[in-house]
PDB file of N, CA and C in Angstrom:
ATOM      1  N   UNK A   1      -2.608  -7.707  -7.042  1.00  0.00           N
ATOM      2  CA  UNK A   1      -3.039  -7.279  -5.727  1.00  0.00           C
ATOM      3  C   UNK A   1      -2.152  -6.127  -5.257  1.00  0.00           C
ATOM      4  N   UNK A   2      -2.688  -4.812  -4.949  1.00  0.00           N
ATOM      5  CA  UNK A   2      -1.932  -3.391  -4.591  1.00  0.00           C
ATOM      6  C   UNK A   2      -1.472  -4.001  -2.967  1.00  0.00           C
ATOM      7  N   UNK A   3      -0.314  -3.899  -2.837  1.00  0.00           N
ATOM      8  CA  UNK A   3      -0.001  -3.868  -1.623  1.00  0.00           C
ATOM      9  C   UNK A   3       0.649  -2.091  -0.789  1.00  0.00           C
ATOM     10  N   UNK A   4       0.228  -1.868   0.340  1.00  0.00           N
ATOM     11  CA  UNK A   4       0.667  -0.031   0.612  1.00  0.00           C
ATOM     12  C   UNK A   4       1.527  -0.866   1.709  1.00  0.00           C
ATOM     13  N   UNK A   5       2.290   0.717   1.197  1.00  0.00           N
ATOM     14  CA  UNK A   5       3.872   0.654   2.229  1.00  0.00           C
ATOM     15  C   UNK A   5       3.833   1.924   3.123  1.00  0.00           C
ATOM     16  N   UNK A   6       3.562   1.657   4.587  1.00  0.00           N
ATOM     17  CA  UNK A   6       3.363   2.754   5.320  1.00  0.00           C
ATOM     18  C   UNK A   6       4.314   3.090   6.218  1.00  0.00           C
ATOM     19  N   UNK A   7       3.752   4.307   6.847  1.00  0.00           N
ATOM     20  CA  UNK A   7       5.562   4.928   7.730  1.00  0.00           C
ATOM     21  C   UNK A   7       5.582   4.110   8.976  1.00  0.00           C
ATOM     22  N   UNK A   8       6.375   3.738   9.511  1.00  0.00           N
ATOM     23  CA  UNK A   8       6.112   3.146  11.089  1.00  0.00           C
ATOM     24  C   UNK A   8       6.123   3.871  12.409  1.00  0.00           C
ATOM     25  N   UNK A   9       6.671   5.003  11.548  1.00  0.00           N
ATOM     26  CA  UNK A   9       6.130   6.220  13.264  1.00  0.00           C
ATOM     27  C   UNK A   9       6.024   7.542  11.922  1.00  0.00           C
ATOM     28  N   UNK A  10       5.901   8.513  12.819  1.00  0.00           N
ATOM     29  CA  UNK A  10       5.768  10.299  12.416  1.00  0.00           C
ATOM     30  C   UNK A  10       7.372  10.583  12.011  1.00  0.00           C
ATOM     31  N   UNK A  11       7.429  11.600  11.306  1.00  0.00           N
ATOM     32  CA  UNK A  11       8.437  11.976  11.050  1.00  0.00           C
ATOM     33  C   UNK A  11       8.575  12.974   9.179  1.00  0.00           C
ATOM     34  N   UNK A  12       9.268  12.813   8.706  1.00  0.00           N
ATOM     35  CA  UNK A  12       9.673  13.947   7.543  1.00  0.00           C
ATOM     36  C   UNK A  12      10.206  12.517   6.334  1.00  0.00           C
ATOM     37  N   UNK A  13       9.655  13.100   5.462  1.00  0.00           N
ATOM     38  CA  UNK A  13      10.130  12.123   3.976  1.00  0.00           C
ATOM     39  C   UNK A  13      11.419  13.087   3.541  1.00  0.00           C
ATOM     40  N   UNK A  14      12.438  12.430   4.100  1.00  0.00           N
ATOM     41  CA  UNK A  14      13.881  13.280   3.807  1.00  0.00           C
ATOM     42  C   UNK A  14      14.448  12.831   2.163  1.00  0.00           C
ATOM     43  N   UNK A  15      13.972  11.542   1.913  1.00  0.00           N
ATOM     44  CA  UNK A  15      14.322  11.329   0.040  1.00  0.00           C
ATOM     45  C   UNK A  15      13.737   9.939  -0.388  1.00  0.00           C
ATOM     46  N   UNK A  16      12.963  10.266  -1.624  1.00  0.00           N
ATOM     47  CA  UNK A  16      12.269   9.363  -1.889  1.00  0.00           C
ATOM     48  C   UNK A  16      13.150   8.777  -3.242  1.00  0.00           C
ATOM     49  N   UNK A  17      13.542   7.554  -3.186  1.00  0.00           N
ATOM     50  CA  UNK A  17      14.749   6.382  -3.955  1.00  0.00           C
ATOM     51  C   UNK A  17      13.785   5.585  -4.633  1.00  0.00           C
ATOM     52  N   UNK A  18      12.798   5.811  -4.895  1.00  0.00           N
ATOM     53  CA  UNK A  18      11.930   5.008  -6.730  1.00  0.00           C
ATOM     54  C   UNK A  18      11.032   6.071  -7.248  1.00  0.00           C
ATOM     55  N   UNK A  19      10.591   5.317  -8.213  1.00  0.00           N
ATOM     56  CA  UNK A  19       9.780   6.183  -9.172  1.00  0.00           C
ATOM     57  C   UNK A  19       8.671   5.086  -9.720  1.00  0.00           C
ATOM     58  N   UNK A  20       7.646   5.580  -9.782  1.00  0.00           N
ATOM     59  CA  UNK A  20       6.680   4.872 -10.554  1.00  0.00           C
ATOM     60  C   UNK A  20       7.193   4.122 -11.742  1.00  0.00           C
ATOM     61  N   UNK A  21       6.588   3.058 -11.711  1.00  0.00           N
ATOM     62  CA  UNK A  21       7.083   1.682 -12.288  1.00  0.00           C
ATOM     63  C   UNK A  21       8.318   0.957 -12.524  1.00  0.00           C
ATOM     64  N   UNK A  22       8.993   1.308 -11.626  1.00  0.00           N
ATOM     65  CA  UNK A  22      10.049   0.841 -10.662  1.00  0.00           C
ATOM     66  C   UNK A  22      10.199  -0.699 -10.244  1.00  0.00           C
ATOM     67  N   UNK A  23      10.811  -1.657 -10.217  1.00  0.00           N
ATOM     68  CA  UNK A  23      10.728  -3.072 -10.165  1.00  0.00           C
ATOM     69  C   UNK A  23      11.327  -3.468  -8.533  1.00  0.00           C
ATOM     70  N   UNK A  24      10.687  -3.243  -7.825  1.00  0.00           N
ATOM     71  CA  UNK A  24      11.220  -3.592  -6.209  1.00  0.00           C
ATOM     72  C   UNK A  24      11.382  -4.951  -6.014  1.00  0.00           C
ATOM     73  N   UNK A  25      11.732  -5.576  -4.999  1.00  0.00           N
ATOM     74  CA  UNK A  25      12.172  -6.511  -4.342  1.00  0.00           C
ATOM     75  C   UNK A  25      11.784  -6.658  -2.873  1.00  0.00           C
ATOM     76  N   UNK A  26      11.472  -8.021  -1.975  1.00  0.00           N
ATOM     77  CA  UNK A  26      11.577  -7.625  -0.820  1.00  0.00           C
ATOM     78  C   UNK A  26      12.576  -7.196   0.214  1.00  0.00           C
ATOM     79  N   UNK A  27      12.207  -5.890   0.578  1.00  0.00           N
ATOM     80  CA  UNK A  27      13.419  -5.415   1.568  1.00  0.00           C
ATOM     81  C   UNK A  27      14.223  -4.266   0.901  1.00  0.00           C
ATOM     82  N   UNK A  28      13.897  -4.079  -0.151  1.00  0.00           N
ATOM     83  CA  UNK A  28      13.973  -2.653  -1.182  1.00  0.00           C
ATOM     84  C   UNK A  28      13.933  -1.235  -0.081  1.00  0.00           C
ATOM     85  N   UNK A  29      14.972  -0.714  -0.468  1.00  0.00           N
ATOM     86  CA  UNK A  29      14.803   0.773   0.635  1.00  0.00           C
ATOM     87  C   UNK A  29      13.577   1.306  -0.771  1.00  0.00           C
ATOM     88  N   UNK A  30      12.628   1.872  -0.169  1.00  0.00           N
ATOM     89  CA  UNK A  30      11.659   3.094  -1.094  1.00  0.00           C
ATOM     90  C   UNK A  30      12.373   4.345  -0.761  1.00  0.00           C
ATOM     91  N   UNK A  31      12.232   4.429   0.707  1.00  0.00           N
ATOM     92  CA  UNK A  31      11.814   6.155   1.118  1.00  0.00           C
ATOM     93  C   UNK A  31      13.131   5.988   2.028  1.00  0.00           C
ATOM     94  N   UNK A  32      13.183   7.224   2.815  1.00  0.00           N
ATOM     95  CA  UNK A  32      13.914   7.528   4.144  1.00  0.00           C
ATOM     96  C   UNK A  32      13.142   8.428   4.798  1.00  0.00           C
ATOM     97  N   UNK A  33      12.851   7.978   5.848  1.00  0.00           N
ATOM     98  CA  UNK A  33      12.264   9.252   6.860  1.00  0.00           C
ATOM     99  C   UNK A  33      13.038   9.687   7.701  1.00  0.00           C
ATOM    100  N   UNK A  34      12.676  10.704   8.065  1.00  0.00           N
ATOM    101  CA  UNK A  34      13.756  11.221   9.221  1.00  0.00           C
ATOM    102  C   UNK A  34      12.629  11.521  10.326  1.00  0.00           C
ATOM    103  N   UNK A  35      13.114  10.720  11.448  1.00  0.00           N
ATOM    104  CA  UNK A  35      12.276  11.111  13.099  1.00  0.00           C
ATOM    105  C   UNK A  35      13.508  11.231  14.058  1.00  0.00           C
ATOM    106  N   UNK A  36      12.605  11.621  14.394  1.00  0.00           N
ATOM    107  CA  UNK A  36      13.670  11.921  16.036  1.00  0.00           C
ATOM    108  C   UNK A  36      15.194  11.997  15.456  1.00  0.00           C
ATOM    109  N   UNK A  37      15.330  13.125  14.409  1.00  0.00           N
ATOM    110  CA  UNK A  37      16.807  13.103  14.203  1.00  0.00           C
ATOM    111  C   UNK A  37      17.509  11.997  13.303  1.00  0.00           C
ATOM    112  N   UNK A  38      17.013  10.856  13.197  1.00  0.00           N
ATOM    113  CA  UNK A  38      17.255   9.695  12.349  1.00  0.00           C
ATOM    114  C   UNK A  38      16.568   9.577  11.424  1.00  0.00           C
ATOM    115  N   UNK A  39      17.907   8.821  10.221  1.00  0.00           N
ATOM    116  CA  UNK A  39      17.291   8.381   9.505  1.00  0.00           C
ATOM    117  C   UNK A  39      16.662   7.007   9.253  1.00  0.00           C
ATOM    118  N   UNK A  40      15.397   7.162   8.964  1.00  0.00           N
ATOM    119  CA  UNK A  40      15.154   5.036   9.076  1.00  0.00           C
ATOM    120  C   UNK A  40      14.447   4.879   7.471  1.00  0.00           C
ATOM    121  N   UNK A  41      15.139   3.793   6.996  1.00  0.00           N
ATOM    122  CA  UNK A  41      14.775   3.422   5.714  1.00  0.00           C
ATOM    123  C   UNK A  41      12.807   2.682   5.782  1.00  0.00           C
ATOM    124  N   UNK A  42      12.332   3.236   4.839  1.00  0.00           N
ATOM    125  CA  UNK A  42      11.050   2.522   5.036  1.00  0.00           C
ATOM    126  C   UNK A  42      11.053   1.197   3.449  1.00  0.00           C
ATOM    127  N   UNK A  43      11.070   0.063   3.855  1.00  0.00           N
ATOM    128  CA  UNK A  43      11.448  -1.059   2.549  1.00  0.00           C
ATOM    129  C   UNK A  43      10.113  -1.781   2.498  1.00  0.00           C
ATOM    130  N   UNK A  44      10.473  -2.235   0.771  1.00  0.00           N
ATOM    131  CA  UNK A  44       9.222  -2.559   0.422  1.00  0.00           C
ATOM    132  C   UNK A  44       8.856  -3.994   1.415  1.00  0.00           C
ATOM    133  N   UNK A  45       7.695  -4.178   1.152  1.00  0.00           N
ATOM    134  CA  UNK A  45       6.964  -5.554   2.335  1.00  0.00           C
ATOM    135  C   UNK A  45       6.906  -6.678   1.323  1.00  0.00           C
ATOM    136  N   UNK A  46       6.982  -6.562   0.126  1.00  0.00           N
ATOM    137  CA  UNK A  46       6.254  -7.619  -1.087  1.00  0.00           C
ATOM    138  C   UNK A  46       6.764  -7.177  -2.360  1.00  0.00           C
ATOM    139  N   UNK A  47       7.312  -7.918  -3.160  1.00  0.00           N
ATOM    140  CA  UNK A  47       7.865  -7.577  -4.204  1.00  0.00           C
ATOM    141  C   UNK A  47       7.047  -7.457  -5.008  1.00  0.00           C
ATOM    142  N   UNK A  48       7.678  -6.242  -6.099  1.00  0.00           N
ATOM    143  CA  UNK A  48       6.658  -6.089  -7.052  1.00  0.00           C
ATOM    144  C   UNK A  48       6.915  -4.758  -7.993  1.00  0.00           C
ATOM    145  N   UNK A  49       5.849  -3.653  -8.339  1.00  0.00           N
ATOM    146  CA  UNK A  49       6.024  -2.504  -9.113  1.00  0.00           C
ATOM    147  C   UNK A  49       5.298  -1.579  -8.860  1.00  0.00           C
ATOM    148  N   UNK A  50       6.432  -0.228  -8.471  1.00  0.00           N
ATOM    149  CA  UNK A  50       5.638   1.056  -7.913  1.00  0.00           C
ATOM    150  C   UNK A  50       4.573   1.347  -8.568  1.00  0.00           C
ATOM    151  N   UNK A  51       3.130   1.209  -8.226  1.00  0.00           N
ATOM    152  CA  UNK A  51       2.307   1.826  -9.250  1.00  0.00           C
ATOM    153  C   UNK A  51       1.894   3.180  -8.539  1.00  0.00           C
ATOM    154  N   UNK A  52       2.097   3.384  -7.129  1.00  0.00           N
ATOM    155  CA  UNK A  52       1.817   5.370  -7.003  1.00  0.00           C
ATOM    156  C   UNK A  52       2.218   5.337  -5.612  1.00  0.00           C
ATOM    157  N   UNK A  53       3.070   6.550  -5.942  1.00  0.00           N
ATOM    158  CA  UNK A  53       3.641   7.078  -4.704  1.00  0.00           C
ATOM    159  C   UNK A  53       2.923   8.341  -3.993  1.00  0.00           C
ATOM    160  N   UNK A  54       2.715   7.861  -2.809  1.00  0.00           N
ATOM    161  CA  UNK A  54       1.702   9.027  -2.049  1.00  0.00           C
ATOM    162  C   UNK A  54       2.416  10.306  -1.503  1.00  0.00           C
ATOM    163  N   UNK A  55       3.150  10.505  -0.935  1.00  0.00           N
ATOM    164  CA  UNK A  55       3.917  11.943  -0.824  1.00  0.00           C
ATOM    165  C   UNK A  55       5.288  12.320  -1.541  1.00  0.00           C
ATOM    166  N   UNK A  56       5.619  13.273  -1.047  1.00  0.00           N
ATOM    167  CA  UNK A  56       6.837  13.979  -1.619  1.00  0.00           C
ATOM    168  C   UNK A  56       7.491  14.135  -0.563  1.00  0.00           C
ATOM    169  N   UNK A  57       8.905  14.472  -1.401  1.00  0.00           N
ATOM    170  CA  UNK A  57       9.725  14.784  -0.416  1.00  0.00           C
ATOM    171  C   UNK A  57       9.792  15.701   1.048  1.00  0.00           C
ATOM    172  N   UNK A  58      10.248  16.326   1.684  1.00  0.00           N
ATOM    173  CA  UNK A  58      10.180  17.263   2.661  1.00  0.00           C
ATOM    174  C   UNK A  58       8.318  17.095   3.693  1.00  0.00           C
ATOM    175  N   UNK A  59       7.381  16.013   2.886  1.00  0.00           N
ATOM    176  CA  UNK A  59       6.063  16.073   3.925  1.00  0.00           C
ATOM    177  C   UNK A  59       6.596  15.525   4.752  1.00  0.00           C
ATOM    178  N   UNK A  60       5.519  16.236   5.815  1.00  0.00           N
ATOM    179  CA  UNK A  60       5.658  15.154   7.209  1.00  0.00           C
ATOM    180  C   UNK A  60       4.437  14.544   6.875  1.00  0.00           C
ATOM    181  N   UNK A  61       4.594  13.308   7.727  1.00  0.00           N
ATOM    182  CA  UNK A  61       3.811  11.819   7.722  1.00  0.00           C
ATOM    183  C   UNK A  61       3.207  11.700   8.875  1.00  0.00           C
ATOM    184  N   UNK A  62       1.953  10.923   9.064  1.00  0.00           N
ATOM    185  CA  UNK A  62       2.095  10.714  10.588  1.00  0.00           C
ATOM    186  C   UNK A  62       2.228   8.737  10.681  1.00  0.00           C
ATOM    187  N   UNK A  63       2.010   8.061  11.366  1.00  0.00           N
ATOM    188  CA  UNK A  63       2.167   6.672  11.624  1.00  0.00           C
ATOM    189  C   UNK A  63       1.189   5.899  10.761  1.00  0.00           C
ATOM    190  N   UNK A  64       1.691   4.841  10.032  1.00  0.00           N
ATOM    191  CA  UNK A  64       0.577   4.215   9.405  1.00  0.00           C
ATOM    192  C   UNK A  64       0.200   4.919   8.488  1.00  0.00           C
ATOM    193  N   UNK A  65       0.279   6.001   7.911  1.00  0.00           N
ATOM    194  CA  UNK A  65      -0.182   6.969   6.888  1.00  0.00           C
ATOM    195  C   UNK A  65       0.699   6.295   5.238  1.00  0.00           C
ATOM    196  N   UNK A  66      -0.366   5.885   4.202  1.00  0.00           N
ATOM    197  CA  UNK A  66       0.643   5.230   3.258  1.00  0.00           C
ATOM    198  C   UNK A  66       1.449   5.640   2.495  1.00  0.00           C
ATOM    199  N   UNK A  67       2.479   5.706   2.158  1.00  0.00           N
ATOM    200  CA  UNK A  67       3.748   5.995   1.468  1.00  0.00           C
ATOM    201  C   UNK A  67       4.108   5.653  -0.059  1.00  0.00           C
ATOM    202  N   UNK A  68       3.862   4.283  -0.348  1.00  0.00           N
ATOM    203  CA  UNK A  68       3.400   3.625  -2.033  1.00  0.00           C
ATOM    204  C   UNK A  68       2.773   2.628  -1.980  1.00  0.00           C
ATOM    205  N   UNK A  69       2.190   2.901  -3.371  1.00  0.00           N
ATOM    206  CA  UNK A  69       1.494   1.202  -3.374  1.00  0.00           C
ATOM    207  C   UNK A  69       1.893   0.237  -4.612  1.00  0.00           C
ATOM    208  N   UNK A  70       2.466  -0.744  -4.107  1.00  0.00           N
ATOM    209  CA  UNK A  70       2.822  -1.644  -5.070  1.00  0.00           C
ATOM    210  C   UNK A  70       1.466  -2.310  -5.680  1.00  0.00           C
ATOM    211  N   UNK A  71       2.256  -2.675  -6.701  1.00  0.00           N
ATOM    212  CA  UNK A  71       1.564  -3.960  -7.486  1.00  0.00           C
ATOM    213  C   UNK A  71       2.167  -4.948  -8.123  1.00  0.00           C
TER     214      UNK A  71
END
């Protein structure tokens, strides 16, 4: 079952910390976004294995927009 990991507000993908087929955990930092000046870790929801990562570094995101999807 693909589970997606989305941003929780707007902001900039300042560095993305996995790679496709990657073995996560719950509570795994994936990404870092940067909003409002901060950085906030976005972590996985469900353990499991990166099967595709939706942006790159330096995009901006907007809220809810998905980020990876496990499996």
């Amino acid at each position: 079952m693909a589970v997606e990991v989305v941003a929780h507000m707007p902001g900039t993908i300042a560095e993305i910390l996995v790679n496709v087929g990657d073995k996560v955990q719950v509570d795994d930092e994936l990404i870092i976004l940067e909003a409002m000046k901060m950085e906030n870790p976005i972590c996985a929801t469900a353990a499991g294995t990166v099967k595709e990562i939706k942006v790159n570094e330096k995009d901006k995101v907007d809220a809810n927009q998905v980020l990876v999807i496990l499996e």
